[in-house]
N, C-alpha and C. Protein backbone atom coordinates (compact mmCIF):
# COMPACT_ATOMS: atom_id res chain seq x y z
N UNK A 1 -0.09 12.13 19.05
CA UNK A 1 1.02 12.26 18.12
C UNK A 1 0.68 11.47 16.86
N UNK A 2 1.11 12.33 15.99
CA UNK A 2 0.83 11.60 14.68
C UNK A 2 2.25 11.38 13.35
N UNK A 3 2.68 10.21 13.15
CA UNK A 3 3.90 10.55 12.39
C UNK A 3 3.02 9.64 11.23
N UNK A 4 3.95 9.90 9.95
CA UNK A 4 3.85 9.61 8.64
C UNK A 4 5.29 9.16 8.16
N UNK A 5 5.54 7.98 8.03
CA UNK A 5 6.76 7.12 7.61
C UNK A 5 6.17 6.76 5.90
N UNK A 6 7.63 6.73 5.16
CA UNK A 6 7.75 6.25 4.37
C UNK A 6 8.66 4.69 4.57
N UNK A 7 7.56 3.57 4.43
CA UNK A 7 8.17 2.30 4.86
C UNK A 7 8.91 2.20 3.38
N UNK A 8 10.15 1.24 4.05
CA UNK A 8 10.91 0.73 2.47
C UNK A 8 10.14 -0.78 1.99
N UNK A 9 11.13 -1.04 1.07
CA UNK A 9 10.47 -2.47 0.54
C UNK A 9 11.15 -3.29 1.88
N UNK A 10 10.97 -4.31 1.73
CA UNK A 10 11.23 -5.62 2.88
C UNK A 10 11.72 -4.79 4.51
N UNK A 11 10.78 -3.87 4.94
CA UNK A 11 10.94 -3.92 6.35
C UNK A 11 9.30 -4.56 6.94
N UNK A 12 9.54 -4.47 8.20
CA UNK A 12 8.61 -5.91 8.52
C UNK A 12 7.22 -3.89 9.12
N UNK A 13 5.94 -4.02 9.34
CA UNK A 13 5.68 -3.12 9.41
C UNK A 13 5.50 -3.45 11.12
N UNK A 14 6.21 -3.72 11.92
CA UNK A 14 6.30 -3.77 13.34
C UNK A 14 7.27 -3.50 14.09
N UNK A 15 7.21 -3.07 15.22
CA UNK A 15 8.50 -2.72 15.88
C UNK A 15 9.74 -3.92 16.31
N UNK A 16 8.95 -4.95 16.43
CA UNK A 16 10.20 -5.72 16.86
C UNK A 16 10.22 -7.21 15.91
N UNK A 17 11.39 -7.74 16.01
CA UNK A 17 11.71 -8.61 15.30
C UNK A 17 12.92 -9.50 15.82
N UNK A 18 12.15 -11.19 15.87
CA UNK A 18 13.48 -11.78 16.58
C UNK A 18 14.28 -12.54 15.32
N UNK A 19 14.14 -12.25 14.26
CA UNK A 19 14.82 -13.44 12.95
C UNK A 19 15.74 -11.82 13.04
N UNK A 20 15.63 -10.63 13.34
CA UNK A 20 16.54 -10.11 13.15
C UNK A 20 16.45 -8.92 11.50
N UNK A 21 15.55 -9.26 11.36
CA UNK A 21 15.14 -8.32 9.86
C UNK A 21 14.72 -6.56 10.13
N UNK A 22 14.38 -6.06 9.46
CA UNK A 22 14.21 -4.33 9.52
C UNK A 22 12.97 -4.71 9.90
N UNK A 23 12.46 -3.25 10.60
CA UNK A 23 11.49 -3.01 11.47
C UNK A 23 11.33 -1.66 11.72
N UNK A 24 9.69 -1.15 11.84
CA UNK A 24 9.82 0.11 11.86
C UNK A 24 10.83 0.96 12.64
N UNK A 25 11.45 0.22 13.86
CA UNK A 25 12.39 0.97 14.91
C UNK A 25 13.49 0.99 14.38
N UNK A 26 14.35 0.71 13.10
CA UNK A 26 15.16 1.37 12.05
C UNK A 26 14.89 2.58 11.65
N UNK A 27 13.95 3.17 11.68
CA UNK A 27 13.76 3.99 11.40
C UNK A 27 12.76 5.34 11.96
N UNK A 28 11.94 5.06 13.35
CA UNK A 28 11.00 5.58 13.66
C UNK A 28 11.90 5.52 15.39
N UNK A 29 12.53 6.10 15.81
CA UNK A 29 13.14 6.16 17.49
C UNK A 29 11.73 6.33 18.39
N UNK A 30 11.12 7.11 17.65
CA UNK A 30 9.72 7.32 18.75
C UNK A 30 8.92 6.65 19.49
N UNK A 31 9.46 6.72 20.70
CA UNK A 31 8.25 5.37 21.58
C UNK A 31 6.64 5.97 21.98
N UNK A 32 6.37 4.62 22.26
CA UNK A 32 5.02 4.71 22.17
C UNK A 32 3.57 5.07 21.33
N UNK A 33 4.15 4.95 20.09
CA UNK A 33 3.63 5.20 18.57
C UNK A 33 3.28 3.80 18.11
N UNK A 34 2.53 3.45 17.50
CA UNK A 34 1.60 2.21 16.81
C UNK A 34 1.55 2.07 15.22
N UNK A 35 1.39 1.36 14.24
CA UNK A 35 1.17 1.19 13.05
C UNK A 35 -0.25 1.30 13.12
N UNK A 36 -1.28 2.26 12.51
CA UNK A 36 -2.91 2.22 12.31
C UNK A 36 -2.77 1.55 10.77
N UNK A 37 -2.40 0.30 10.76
CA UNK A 37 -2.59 -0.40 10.17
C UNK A 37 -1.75 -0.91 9.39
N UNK A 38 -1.15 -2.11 7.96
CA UNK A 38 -0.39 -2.56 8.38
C UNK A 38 -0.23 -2.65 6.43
N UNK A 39 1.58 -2.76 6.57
CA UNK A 39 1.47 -2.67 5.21
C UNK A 39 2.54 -4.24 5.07
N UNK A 40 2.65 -4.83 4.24
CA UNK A 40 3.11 -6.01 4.03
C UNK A 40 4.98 -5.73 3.71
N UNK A 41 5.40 -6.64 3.74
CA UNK A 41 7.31 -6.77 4.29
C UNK A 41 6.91 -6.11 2.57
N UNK A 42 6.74 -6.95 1.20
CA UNK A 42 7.10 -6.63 0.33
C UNK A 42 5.82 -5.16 -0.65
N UNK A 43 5.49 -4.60 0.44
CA UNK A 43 5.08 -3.68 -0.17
C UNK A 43 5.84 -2.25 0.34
N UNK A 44 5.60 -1.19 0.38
CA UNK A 44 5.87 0.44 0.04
C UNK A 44 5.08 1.03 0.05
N UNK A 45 5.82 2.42 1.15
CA UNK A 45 4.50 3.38 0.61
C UNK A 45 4.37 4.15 2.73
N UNK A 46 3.26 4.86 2.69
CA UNK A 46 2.72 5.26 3.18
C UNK A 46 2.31 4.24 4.95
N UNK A 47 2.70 4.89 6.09
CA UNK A 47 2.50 4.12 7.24
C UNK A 47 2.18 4.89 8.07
N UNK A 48 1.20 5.42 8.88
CA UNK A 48 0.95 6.19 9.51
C UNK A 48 1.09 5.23 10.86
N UNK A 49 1.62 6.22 11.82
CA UNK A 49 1.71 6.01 13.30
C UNK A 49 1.18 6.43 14.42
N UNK A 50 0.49 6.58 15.34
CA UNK A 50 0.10 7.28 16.66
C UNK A 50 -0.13 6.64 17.79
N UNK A 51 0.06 7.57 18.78
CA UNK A 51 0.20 6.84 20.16
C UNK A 51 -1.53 6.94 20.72
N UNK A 52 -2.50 7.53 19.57
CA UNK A 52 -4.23 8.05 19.86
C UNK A 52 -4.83 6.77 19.82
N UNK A 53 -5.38 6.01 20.36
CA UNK A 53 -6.51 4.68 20.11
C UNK A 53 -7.50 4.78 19.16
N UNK A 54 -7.86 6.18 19.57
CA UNK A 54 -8.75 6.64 19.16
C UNK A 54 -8.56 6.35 17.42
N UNK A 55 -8.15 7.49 17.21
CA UNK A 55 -7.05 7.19 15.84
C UNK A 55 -7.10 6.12 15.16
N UNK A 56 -5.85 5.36 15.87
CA UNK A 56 -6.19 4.40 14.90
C UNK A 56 -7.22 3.45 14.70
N UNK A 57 -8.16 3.24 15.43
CA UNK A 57 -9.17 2.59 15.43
C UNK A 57 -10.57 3.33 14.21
N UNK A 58 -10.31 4.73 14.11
CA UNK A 58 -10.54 4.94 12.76
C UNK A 58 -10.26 4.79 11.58
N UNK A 59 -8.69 4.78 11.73
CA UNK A 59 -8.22 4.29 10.37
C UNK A 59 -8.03 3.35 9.69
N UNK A 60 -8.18 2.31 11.17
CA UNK A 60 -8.28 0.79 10.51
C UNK A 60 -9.55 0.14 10.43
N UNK A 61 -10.20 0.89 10.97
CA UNK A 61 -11.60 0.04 11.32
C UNK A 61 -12.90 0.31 9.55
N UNK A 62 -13.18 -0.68 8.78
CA UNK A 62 -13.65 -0.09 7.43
C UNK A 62 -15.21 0.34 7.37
N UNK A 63 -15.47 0.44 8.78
CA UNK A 63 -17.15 1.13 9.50
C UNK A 63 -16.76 2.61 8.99
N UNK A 64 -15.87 3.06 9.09
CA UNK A 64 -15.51 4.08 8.77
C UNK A 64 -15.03 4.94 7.36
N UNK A 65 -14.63 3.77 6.57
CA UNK A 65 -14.48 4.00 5.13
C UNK A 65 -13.03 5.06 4.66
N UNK A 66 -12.53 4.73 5.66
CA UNK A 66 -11.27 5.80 5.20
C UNK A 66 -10.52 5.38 3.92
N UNK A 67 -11.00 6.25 2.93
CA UNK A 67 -10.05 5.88 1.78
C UNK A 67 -8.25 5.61 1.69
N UNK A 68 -7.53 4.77 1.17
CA UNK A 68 -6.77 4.66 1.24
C UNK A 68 -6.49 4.08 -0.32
N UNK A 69 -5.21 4.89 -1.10
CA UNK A 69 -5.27 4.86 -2.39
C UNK A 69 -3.80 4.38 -2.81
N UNK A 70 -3.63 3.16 -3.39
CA UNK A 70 -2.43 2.52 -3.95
C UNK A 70 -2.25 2.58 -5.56
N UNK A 71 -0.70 2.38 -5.44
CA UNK A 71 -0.03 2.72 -6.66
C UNK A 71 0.35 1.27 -7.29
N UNK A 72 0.17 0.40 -7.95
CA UNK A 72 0.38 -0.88 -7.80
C UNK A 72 0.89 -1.36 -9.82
N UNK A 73 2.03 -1.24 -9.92
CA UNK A 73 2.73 -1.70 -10.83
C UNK A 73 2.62 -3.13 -11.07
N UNK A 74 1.92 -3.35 -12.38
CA UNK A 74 0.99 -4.56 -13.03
C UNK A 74 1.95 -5.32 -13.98
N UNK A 75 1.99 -6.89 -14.25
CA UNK A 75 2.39 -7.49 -15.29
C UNK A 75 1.19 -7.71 -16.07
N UNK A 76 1.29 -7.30 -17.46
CA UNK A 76 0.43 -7.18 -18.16
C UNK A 76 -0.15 -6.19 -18.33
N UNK A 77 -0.76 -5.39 -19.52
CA UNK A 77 -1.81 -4.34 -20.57
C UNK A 77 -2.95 -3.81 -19.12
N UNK A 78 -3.51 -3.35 -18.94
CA UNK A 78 -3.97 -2.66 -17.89
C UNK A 78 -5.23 -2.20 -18.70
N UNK A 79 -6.45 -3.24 -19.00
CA UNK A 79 -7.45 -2.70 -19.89
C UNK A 79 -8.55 -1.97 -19.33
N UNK A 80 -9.64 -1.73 -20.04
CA UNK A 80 -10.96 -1.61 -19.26
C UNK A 80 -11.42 -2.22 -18.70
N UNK A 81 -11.47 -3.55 -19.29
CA UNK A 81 -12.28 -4.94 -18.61
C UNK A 81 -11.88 -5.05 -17.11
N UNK A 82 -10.28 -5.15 -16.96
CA UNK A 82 -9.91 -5.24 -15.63
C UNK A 82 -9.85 -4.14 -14.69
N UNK A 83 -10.16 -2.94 -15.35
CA UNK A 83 -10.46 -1.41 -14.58
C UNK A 83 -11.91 -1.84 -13.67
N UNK A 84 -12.82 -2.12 -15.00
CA UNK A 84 -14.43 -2.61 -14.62
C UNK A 84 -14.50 -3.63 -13.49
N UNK A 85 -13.46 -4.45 -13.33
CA UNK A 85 -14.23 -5.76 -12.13
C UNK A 85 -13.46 -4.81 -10.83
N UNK A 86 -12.85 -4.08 -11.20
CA UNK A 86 -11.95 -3.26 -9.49
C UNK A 86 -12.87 -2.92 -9.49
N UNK A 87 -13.23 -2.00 -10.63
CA UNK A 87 -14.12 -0.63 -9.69
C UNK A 87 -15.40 -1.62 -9.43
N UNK A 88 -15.95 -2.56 -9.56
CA UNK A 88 -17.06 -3.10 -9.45
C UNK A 88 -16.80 -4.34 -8.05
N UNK A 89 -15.97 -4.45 -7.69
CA UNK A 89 -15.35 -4.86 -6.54
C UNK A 89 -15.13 -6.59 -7.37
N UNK A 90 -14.20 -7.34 -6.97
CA UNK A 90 -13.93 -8.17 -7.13
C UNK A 90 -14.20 -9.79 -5.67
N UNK A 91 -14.40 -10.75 -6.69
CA UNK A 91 -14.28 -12.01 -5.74
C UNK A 91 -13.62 -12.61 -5.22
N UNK A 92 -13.13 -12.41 -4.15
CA UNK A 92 -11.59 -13.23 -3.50
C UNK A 92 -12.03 -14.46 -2.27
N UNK A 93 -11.14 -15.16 -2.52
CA UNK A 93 -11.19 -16.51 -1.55
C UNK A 93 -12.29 -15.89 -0.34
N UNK A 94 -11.96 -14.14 0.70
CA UNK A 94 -12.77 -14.24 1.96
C UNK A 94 -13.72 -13.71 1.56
N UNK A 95 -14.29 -13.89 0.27
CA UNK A 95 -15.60 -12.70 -0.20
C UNK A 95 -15.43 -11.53 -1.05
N UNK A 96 -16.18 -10.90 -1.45
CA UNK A 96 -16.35 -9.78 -2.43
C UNK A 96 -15.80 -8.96 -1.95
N UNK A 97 -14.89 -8.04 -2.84
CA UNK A 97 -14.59 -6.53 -1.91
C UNK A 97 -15.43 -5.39 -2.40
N UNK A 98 -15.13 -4.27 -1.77
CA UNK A 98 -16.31 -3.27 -1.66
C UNK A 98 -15.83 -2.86 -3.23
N UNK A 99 -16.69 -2.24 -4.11
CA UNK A 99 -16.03 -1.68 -4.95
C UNK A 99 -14.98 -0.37 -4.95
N UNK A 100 -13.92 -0.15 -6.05
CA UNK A 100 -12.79 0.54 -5.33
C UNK A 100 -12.94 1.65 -6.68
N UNK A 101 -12.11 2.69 -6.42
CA UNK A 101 -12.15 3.55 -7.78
C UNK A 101 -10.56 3.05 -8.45
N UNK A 102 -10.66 2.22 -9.76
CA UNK A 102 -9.77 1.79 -10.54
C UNK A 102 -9.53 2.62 -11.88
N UNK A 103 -7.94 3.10 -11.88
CA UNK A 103 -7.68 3.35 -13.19
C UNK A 103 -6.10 3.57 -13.31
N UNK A 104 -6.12 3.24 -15.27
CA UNK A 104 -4.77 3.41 -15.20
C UNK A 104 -4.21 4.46 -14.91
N UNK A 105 -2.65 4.45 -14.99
CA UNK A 105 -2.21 5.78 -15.06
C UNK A 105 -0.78 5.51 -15.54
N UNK A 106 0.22 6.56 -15.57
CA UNK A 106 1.47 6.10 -15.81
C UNK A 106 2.53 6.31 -14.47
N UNK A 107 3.61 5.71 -15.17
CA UNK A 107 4.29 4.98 -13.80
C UNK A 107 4.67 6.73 -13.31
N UNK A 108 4.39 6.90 -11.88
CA UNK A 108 5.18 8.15 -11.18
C UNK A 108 6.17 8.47 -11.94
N UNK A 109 6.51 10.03 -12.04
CA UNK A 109 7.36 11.05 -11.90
C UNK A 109 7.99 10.85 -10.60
N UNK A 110 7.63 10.58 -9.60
CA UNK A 110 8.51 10.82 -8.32
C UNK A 110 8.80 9.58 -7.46
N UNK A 111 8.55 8.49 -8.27
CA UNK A 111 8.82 7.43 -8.11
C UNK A 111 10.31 6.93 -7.94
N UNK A 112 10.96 6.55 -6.94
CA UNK A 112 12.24 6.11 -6.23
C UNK A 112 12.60 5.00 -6.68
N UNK A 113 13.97 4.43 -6.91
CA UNK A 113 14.21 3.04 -7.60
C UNK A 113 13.77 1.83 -6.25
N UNK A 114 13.70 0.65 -6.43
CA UNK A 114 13.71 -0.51 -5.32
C UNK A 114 14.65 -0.98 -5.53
N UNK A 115 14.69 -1.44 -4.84
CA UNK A 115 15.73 -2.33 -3.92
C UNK A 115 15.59 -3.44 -3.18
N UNK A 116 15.53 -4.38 -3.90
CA UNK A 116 16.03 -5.19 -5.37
C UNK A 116 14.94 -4.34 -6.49
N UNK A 117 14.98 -4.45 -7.27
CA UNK A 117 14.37 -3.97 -8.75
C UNK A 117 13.80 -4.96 -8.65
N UNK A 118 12.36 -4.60 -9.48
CA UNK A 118 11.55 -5.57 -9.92
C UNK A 118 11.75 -6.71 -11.23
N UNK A 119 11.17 -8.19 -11.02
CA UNK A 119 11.86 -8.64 -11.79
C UNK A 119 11.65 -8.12 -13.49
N UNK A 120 11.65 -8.00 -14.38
CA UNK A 120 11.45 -7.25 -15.65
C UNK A 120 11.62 -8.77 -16.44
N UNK A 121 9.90 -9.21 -17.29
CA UNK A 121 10.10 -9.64 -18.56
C UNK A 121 10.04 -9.07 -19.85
N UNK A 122 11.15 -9.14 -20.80
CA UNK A 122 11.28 -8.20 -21.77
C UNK A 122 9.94 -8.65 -22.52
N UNK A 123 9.47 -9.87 -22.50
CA UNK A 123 8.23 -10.39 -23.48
C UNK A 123 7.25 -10.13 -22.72
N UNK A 124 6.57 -9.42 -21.73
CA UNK A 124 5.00 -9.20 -21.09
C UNK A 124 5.56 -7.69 -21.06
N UNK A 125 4.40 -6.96 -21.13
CA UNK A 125 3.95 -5.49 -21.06
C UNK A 125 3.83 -5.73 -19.20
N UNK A 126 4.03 -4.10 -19.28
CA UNK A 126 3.80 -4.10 -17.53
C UNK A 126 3.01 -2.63 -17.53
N UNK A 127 2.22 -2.12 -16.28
CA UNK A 127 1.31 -0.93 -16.60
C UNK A 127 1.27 -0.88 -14.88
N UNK A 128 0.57 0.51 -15.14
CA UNK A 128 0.49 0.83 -13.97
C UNK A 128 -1.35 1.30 -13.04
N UNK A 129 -1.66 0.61 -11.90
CA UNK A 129 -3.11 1.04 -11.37
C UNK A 129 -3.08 1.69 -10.31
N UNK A 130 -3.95 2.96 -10.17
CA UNK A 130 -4.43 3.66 -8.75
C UNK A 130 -5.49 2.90 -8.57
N UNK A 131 -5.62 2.60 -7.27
CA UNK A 131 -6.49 1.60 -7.07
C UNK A 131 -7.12 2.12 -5.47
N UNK A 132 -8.09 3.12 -5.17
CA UNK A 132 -8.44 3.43 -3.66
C UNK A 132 -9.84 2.62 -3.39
N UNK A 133 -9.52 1.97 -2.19
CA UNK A 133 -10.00 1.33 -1.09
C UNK A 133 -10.38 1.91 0.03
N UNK A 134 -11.61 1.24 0.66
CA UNK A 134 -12.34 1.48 1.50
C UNK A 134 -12.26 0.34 2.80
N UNK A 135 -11.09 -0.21 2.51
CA UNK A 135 -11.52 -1.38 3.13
C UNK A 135 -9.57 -1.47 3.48
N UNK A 136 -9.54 -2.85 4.21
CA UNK A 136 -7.79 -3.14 4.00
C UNK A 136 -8.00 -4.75 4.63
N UNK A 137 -8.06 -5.57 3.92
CA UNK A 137 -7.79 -6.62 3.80
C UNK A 137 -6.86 -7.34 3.85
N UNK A 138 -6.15 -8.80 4.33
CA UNK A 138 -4.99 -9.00 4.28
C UNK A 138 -4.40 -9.47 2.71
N UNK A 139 -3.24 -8.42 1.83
CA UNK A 139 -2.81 -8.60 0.75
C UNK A 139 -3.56 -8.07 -0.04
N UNK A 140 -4.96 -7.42 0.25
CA UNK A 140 -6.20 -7.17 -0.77
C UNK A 140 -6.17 -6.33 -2.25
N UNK A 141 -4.67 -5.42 -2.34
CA UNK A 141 -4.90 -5.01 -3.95
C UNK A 141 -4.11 -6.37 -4.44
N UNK A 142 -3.14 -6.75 -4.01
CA UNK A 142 -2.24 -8.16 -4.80
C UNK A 142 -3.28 -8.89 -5.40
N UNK A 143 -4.19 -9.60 -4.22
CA UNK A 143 -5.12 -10.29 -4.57
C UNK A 143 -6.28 -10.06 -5.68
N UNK A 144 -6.64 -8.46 -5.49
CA UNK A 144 -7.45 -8.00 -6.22
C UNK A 144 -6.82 -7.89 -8.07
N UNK A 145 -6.16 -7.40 -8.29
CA UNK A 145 -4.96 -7.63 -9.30
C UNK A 145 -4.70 -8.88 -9.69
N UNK A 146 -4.46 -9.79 -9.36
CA UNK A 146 -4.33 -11.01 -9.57
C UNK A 146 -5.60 -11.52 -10.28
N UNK A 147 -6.90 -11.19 -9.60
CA UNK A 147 -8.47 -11.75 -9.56
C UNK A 147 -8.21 -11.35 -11.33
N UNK A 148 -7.93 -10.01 -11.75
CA UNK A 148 -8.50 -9.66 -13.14
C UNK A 148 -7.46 -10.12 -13.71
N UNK A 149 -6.36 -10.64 -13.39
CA UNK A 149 -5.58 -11.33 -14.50
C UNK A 149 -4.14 -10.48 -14.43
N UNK A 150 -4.26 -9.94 -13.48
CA UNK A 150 -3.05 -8.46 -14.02
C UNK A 150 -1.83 -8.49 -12.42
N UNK A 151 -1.07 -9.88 -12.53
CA UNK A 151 -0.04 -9.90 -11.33
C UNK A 151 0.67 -8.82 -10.78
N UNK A 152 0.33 -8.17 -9.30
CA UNK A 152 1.16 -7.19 -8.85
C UNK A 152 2.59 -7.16 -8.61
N UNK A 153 3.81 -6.57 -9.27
CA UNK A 153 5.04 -6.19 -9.47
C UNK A 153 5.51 -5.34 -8.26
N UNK A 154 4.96 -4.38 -8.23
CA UNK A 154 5.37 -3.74 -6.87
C UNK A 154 3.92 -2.75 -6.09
N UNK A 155 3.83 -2.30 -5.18
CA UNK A 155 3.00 -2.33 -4.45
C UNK A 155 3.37 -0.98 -3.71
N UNK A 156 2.67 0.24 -3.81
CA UNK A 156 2.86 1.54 -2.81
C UNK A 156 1.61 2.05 -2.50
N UNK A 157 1.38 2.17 -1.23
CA UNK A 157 0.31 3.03 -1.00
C UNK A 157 0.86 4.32 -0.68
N UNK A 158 -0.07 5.30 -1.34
CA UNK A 158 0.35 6.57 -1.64
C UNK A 158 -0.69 7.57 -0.30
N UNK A 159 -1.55 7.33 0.16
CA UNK A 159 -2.60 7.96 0.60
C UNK A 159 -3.32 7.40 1.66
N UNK A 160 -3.76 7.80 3.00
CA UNK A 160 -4.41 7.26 4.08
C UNK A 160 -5.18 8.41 4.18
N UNK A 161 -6.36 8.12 3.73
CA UNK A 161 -7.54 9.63 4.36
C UNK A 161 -6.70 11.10 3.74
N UNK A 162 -6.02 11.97 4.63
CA UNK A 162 -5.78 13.13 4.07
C UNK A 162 -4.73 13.17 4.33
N UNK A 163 -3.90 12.20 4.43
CA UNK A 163 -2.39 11.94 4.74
C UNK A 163 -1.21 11.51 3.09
N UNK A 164 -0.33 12.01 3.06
CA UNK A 164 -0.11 11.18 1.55
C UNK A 164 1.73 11.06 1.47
N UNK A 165 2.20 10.67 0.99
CA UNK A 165 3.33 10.62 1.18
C UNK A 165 4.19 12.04 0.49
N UNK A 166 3.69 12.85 -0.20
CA UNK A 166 4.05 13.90 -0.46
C UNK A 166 5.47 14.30 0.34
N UNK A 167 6.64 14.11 -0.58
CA UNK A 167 7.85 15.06 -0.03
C UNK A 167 8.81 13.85 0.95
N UNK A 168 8.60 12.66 1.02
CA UNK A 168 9.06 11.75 1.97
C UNK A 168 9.51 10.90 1.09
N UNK A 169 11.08 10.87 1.17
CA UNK A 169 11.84 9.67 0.20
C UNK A 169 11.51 7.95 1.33
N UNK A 170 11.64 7.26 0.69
CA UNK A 170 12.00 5.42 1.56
C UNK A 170 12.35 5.67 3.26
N UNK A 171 12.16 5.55 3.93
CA UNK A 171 12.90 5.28 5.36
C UNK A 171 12.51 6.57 6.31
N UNK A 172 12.19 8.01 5.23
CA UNK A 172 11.52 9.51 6.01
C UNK A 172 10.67 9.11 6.45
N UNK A 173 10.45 10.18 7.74
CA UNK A 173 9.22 10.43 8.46
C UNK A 173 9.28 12.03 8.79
N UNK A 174 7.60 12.25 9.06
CA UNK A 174 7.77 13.68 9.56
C UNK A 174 6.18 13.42 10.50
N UNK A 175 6.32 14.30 11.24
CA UNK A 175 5.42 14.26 12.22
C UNK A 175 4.18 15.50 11.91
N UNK A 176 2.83 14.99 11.86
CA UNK A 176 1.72 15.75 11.65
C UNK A 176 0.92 16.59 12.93
């Protein structure tokens, strides 16, 4: 079985929770289904599920290289320079990351409001990066974003391999 959730902002990406916060089982009834991998309380986006080992051990495992492509709303101008150290992989505290394909773009057409809204300074420019990875690190576009100077605002992954969120508002799922 294979489902495709659209996680919201601040749910935790696990089934259970004792502080009592959201969790995929708000929204996913289906037992015996897994997160192939893991998206952070304050990020969005794309969560694939299955009850296959198999599976997910491809999708998380980066022997395998499954692209996975984020949408990541920037404080600050979004130049070349900082296009150049993504795509050229960047230096973070656990080591270099693989290089990624970086570029701007503009903010979604089909982009959904958050909840809370992001904070907005009227004096810094804000921009927007596709940013696909080969890899999934813990926090790794934040971090990566950060490395070139350009603080991440909000955070969606749009894409797992040939999976994408296409047609799925916050909290949807549909089964593949």
């Amino acid at each position: 079985m294979l489902i495709l959730l659209n996680k919201p902002y601040d749910v935790l990406c696990q089934f259970t929770d004792g502080a009592g916060r959201q969790t995929l089982a708000d929204f996913v009834a289906v037992k015996g289904v897994y997160p192939a991998g893991r998206l952070d309380r304050d990020s969005e986006g794309l969560v694939v599920l299955t009850d296959d080992g198999g599976l997910q051990a491809r999708i998380t495992n980066p022997m395998h290289k499954l692209e996975k492509v984020y949408l990541a709303q920037v404080e600050g101008v979004v130049g070349d320079k900082a296009l150049g150290r993504l795509s050229q992989g960047v230096e973070l505290n656990d080591g270099p990351t693989l290089p990624a394909k970086a570029q701007a773009v503009a903010e979604p057409a089909w982009l959904w409001p958050r909840t809370p809204p992001i904070r907005v300074r009227k004096s810094v420019p804000d921009g927007w990066i596709e940013l696909t990875l080969r890899e999934g690190r813990n926090r790794q576009v934040r971090r990566m974003c950060a490395a070139v100077g350009l603080p991440c605002l909000r955070l969606i992954r749009w894409q797992v391999g040939e999976w994408t969120l296409d047609g799925l508002a916050p909290g949807e799922w549909r089964e593949r």
